[in-house]
C-alpha atoms as a PDB file:
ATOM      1  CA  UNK A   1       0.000   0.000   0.000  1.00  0.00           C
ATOM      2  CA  UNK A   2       1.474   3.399  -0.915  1.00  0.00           C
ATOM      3  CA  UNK A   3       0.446   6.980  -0.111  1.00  0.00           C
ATOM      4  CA  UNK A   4      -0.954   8.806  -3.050  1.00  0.00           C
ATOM      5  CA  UNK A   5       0.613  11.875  -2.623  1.00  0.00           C
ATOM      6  CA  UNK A   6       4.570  12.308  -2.947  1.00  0.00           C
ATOM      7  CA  UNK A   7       3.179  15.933  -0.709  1.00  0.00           C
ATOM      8  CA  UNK A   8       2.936  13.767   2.288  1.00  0.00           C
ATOM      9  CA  UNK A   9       6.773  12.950   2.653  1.00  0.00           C
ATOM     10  CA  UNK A  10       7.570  16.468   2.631  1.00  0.00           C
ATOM     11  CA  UNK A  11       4.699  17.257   5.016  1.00  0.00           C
ATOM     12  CA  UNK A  12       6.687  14.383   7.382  1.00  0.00           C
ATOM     13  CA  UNK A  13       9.659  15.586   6.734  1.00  0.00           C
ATOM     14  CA  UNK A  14       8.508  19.187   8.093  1.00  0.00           C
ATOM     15  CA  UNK A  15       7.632  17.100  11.215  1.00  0.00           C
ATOM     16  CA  UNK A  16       4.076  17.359   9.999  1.00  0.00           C
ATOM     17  CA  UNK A  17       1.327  15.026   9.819  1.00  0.00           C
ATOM     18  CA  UNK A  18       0.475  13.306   6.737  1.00  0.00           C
ATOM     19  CA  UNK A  19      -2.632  15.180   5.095  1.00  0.00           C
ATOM     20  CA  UNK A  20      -4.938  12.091   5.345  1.00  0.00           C
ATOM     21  CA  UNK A  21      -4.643  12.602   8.924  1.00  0.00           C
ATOM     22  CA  UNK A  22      -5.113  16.234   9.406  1.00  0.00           C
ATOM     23  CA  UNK A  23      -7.949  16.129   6.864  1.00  0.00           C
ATOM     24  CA  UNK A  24      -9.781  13.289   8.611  1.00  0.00           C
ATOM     25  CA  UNK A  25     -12.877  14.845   9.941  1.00  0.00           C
ATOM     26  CA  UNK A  26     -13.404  11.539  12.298  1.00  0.00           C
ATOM     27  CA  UNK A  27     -10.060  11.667  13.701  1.00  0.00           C
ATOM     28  CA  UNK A  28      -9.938   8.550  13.203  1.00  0.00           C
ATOM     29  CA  UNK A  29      -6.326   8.379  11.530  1.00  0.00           C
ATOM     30  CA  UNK A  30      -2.939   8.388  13.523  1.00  0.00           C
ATOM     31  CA  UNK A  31       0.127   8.289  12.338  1.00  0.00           C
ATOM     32  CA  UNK A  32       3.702   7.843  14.020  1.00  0.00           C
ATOM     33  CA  UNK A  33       6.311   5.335  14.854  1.00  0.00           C
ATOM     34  CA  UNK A  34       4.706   1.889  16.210  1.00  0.00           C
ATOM     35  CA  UNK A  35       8.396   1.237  17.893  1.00  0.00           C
ATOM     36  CA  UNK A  36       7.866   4.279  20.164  1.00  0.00           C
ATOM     37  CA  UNK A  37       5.755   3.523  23.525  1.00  0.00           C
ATOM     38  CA  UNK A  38       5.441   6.678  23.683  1.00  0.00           C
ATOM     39  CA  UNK A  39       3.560   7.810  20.469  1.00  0.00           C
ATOM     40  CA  UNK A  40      -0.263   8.221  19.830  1.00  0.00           C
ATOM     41  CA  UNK A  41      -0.232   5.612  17.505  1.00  0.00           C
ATOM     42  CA  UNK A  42       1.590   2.946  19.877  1.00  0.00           C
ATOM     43  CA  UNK A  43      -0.879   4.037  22.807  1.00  0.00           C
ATOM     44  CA  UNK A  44      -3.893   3.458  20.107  1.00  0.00           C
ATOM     45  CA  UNK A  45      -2.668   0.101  18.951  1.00  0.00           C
ATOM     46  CA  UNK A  46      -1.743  -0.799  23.121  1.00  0.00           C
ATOM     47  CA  UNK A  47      -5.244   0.644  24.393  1.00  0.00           C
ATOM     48  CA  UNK A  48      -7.630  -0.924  21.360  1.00  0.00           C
ATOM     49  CA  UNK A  49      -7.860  -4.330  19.682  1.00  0.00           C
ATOM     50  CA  UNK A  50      -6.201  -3.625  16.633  1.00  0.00           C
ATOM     51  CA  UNK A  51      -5.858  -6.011  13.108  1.00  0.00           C
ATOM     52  CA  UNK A  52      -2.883  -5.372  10.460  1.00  0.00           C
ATOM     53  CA  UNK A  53      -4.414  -4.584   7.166  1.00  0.00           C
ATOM     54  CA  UNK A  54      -3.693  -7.306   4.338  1.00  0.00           C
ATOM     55  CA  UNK A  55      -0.765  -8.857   6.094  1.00  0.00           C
ATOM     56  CA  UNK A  56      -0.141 -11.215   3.305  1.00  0.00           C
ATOM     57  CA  UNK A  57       0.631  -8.062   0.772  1.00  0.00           C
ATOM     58  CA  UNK A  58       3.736  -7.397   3.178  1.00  0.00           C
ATOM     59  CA  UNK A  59       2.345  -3.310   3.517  1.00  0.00           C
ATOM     60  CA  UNK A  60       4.356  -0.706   4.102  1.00  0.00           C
ATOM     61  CA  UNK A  61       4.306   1.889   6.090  1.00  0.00           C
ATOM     62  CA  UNK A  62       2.013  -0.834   8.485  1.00  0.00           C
ATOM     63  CA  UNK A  63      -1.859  -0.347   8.708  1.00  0.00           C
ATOM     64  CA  UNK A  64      -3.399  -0.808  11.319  1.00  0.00           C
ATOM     65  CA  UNK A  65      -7.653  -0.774  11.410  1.00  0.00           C
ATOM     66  CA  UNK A  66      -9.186  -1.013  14.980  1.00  0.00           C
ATOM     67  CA  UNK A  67     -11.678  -3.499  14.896  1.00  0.00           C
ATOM     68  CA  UNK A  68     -12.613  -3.059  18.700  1.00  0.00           C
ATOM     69  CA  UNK A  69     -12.136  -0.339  21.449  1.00  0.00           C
END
């Protein structure tokens, strides 16, 4: 799975959220490093039952979907 806008690796390279997530009206999207305890992505994934999106197509960046809070 690949982002469909080049825009969003300069956006992260500003230390900026990708524009998916700011535009998400839900707030439903996080973004951030899973390896980090500390980030709002880890807690989300730590606090919420949580399923990788199509495992078997070897994604990157990850994708997480949370199927249950």
């Amino acid at each position: 799975m690949k982002c469909m806008s080049d825009g969003c690796l300069k956006l992260i390279q500003q230390g900026e959220q990708p524009a998916c997530v700011q535009a998400c009206p839900a707030q439903a999207r996080f973004f951030g490093d899973v390896k980090d305890p500390q980030s709002e992505i880890s807690k989300k994934i730590a606090s919420c039952r949580t399923e990788l999106l199509m495992p078997n197509k070897g994604t990157k960046p990850n994708f997480f979907v949370v199927v249950q809070k």
